[in-house]
C-alpha atoms as a PDB file:
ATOM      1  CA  UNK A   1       4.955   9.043  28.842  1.00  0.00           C
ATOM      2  CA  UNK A   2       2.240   6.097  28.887  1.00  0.00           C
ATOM      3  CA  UNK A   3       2.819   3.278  27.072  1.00  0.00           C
ATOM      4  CA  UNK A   4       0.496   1.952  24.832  1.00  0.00           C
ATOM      5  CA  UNK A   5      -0.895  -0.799  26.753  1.00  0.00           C
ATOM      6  CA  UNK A   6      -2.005   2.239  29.144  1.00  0.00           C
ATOM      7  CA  UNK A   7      -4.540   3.498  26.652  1.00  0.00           C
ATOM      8  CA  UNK A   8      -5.140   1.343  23.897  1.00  0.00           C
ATOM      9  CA  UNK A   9      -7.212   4.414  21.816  1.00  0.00           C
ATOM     10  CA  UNK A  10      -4.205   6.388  21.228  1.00  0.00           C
ATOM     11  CA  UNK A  11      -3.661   6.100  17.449  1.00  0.00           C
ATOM     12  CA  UNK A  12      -0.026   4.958  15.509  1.00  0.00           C
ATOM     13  CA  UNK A  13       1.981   7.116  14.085  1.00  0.00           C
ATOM     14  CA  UNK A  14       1.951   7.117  10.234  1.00  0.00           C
ATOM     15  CA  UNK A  15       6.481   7.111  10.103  1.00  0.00           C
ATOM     16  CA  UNK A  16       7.048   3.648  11.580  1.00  0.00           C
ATOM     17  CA  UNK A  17       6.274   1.144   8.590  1.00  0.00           C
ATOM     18  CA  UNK A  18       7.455  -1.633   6.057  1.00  0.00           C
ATOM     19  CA  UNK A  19       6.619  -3.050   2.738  1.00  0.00           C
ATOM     20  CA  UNK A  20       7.073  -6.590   2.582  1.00  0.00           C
ATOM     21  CA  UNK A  21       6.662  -8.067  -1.316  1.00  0.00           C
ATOM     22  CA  UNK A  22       6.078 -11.925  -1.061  1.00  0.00           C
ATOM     23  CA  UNK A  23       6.804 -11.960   2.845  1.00  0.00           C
ATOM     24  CA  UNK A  24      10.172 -10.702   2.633  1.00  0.00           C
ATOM     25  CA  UNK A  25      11.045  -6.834   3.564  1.00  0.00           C
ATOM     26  CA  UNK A  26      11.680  -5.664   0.274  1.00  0.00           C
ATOM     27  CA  UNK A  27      13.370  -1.838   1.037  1.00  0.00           C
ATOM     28  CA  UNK A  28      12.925   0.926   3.282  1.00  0.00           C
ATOM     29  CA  UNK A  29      10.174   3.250   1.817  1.00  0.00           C
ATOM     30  CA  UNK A  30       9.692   7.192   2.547  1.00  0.00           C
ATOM     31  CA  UNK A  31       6.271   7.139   1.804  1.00  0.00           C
ATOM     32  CA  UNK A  32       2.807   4.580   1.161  1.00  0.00           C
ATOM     33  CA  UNK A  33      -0.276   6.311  -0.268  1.00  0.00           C
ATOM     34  CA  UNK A  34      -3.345   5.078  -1.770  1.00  0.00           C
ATOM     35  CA  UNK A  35      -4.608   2.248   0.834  1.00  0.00           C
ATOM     36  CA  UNK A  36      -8.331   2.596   0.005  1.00  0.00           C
ATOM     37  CA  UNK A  37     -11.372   0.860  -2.136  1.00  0.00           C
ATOM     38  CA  UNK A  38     -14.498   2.081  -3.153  1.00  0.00           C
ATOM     39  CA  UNK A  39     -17.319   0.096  -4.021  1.00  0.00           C
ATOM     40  CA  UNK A  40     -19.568   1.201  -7.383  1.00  0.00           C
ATOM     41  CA  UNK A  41     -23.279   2.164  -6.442  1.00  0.00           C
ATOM     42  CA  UNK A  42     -26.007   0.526  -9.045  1.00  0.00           C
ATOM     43  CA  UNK A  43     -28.884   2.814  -9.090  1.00  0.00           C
ATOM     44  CA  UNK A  44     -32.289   1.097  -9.590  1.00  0.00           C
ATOM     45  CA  UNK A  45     -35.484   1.652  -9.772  1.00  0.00           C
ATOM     46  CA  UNK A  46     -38.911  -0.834 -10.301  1.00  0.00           C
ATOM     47  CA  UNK A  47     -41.860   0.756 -11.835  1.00  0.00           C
ATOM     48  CA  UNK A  48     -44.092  -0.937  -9.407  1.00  0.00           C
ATOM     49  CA  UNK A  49     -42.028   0.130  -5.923  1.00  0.00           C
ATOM     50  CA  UNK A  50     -42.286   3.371  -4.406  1.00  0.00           C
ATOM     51  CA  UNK A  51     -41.064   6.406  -5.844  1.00  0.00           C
ATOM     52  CA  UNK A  52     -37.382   5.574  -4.639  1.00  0.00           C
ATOM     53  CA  UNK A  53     -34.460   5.052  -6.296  1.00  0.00           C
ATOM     54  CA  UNK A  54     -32.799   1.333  -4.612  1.00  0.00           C
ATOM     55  CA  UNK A  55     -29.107   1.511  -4.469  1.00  0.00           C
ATOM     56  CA  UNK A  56     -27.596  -1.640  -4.890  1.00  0.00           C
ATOM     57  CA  UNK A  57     -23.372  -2.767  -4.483  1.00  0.00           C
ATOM     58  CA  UNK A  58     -21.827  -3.013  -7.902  1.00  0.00           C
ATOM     59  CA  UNK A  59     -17.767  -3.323  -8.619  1.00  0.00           C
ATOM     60  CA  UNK A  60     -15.113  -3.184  -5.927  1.00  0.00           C
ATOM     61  CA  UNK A  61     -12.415  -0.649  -6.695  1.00  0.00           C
ATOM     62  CA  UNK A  62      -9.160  -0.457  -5.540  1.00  0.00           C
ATOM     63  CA  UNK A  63      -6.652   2.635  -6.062  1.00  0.00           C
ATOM     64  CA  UNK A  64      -3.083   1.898  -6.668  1.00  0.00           C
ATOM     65  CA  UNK A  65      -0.164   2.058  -4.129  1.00  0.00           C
ATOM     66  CA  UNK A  66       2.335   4.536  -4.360  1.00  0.00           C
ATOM     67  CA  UNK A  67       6.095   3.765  -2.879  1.00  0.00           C
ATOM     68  CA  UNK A  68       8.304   6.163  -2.883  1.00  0.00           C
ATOM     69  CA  UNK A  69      12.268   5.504  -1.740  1.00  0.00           C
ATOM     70  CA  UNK A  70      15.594   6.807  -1.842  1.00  0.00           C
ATOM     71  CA  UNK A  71      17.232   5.808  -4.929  1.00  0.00           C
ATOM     72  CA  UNK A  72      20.226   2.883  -4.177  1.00  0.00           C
ATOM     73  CA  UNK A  73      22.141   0.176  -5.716  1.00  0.00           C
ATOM     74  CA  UNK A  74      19.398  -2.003  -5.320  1.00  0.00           C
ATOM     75  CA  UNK A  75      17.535  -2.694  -8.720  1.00  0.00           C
ATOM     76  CA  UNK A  76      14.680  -5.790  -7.548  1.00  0.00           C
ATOM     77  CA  UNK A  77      11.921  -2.911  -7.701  1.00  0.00           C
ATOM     78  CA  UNK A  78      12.620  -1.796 -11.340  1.00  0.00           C
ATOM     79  CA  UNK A  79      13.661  -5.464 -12.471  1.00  0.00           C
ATOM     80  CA  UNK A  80      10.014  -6.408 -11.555  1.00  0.00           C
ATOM     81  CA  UNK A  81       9.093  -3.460 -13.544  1.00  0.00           C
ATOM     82  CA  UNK A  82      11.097  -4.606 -16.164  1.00  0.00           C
ATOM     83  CA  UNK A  83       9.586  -7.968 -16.276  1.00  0.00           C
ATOM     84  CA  UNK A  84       6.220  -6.286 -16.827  1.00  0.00           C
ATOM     85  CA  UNK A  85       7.328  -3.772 -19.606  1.00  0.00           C
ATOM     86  CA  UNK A  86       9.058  -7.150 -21.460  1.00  0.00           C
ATOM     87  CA  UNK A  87       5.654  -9.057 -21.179  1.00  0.00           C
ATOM     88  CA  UNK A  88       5.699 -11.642 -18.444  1.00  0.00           C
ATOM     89  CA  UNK A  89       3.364 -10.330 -15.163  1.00  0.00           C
ATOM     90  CA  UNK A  90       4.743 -11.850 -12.096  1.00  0.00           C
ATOM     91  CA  UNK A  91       2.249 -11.017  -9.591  1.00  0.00           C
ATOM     92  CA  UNK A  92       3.103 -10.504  -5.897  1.00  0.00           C
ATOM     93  CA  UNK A  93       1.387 -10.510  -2.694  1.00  0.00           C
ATOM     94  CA  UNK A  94       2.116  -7.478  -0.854  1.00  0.00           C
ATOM     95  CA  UNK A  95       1.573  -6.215   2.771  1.00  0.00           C
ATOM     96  CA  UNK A  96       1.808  -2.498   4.377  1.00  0.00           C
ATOM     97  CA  UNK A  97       2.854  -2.880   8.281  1.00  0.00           C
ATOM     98  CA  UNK A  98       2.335  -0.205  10.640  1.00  0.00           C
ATOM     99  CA  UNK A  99       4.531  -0.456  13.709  1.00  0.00           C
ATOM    100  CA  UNK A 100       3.983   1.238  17.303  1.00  0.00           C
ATOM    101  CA  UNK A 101       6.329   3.203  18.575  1.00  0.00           C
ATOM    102  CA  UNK A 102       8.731   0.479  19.561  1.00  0.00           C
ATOM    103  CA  UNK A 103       9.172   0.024  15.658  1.00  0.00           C
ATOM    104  CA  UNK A 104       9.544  -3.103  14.226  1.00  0.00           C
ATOM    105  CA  UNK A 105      12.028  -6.077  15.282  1.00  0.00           C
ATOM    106  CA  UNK A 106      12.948  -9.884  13.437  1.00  0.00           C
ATOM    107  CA  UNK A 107       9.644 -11.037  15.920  1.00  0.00           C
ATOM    108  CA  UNK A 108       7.433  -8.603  14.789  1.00  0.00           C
ATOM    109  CA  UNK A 109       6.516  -7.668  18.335  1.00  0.00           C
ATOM    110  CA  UNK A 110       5.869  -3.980  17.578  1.00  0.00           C
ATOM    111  CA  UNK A 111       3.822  -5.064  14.646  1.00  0.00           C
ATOM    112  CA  UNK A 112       0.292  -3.251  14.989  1.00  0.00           C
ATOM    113  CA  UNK A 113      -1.356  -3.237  11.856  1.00  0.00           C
ATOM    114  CA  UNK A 114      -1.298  -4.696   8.126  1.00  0.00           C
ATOM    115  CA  UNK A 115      -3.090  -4.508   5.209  1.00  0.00           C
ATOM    116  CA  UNK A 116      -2.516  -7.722   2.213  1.00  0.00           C
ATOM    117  CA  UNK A 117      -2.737  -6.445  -1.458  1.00  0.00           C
ATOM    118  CA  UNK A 118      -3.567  -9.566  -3.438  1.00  0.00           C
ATOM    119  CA  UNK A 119      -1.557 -10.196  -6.749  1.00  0.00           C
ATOM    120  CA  UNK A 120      -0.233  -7.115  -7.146  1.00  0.00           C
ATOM    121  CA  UNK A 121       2.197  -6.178 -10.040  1.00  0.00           C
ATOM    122  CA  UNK A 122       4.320  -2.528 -10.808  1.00  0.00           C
ATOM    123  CA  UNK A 123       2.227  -0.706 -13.108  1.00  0.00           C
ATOM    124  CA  UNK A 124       4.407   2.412 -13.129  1.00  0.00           C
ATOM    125  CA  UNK A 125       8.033   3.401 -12.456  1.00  0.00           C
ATOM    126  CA  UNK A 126       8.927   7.269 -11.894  1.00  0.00           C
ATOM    127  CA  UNK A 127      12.960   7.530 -12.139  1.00  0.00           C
ATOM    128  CA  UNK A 128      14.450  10.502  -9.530  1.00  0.00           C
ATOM    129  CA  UNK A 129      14.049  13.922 -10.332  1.00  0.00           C
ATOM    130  CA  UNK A 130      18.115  14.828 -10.500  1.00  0.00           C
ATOM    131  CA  UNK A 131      19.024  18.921 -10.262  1.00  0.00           C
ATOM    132  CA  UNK A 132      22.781  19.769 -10.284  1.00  0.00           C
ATOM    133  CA  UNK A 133      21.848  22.595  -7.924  1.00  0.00           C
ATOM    134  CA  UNK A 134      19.635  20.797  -5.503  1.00  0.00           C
ATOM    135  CA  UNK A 135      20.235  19.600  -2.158  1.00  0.00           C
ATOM    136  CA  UNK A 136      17.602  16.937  -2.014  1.00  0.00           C
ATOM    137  CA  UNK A 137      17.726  12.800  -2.038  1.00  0.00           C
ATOM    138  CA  UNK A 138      17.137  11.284  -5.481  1.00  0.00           C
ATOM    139  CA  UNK A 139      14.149   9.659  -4.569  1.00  0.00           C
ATOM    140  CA  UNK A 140      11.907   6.727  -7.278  1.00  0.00           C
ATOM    141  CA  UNK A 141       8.745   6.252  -6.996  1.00  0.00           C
ATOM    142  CA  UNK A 142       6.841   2.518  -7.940  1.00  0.00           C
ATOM    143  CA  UNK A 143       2.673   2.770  -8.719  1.00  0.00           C
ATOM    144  CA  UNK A 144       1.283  -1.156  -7.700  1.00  0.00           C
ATOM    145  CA  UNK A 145      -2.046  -2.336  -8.758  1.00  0.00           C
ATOM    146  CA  UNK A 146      -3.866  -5.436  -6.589  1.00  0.00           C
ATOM    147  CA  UNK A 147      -6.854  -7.103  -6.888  1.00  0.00           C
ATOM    148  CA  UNK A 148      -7.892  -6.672  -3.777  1.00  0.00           C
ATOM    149  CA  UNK A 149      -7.044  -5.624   0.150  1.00  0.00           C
ATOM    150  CA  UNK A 150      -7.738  -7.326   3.406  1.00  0.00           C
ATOM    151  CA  UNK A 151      -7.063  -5.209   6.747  1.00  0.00           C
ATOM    152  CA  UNK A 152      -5.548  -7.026   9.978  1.00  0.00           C
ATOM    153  CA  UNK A 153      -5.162  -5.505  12.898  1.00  0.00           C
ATOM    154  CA  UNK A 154      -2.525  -7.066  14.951  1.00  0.00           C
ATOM    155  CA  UNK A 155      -2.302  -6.230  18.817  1.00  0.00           C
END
């Protein structure tokens, strides 16, 4: 098989990633949706211009992350969420890193891509789904908000 370096077009896989919350690998997620942003369109129009409707840039928009993980011991994910239901916002920087298929190591060398969520802060907390006849991993899901998104591409 050819590495990577052979052909530098072949695209990552979407299963080799981490969430890191304030730099530091926070947990091992199943699944990171919602990595877009839209910006508003402002329709406008001069009586004196030609017969054409000028579409200017209005509002950036960005959609809220979804993490979903396997339920554990750990609580730091729902003790932010916590801190946010009792009042006090502690906002958090926030990056999504794609790996290559080397994965990821403590150097980062397999580290391809990452997006930055600025000031983000758990907006929503979904407990597991629990079934006394199912066969399936109690999984929680956490909804983030940001105030905004910067793409790096690391090679």
């Amino acid at each position: 098989m050819a590495r990577r370096e052979d052909n530098p077009f072949d695209p990552f896989g979407s299963f080799n990633f981490k969430i890191e919350i304030d730099g530091i690998t926070a947990a091992g997620f199943t699944e990171c949706t919602g990595v877009d942003s839209e910006t508003d369109v402002i329709e406008y129009r001069e009586g004196t211009g030609e017969i054409t409707v000028r579409k200017l840039p209005g509002l950036k928009k960005f959609s809220n992350i979804t993490l979903k993980r396997g339920y554990s011991t750990n609580t730091e994910l729902f003790e932010w969420r916590k801190s946010v239901m009792d009042g006090v916002i502690e906002r958090k920087n926030v990056s999504i890193v794609v790996y290559d298929e080397r994965g990821f190591d403590d150097a980062g060398t397999g580290e391809r891509m990452r997006w930055n969520l600025k000031d983000a802060w758990p907006s929503k907390y979904v407990g597991p789904e629990l079934k006394a006849s199912g066969n399936e991993i109690a999984i929680e899901t956490l909804e983030l908000c940001h105030e905004g998104i910067t793409e790096m591409v690391v090679s």
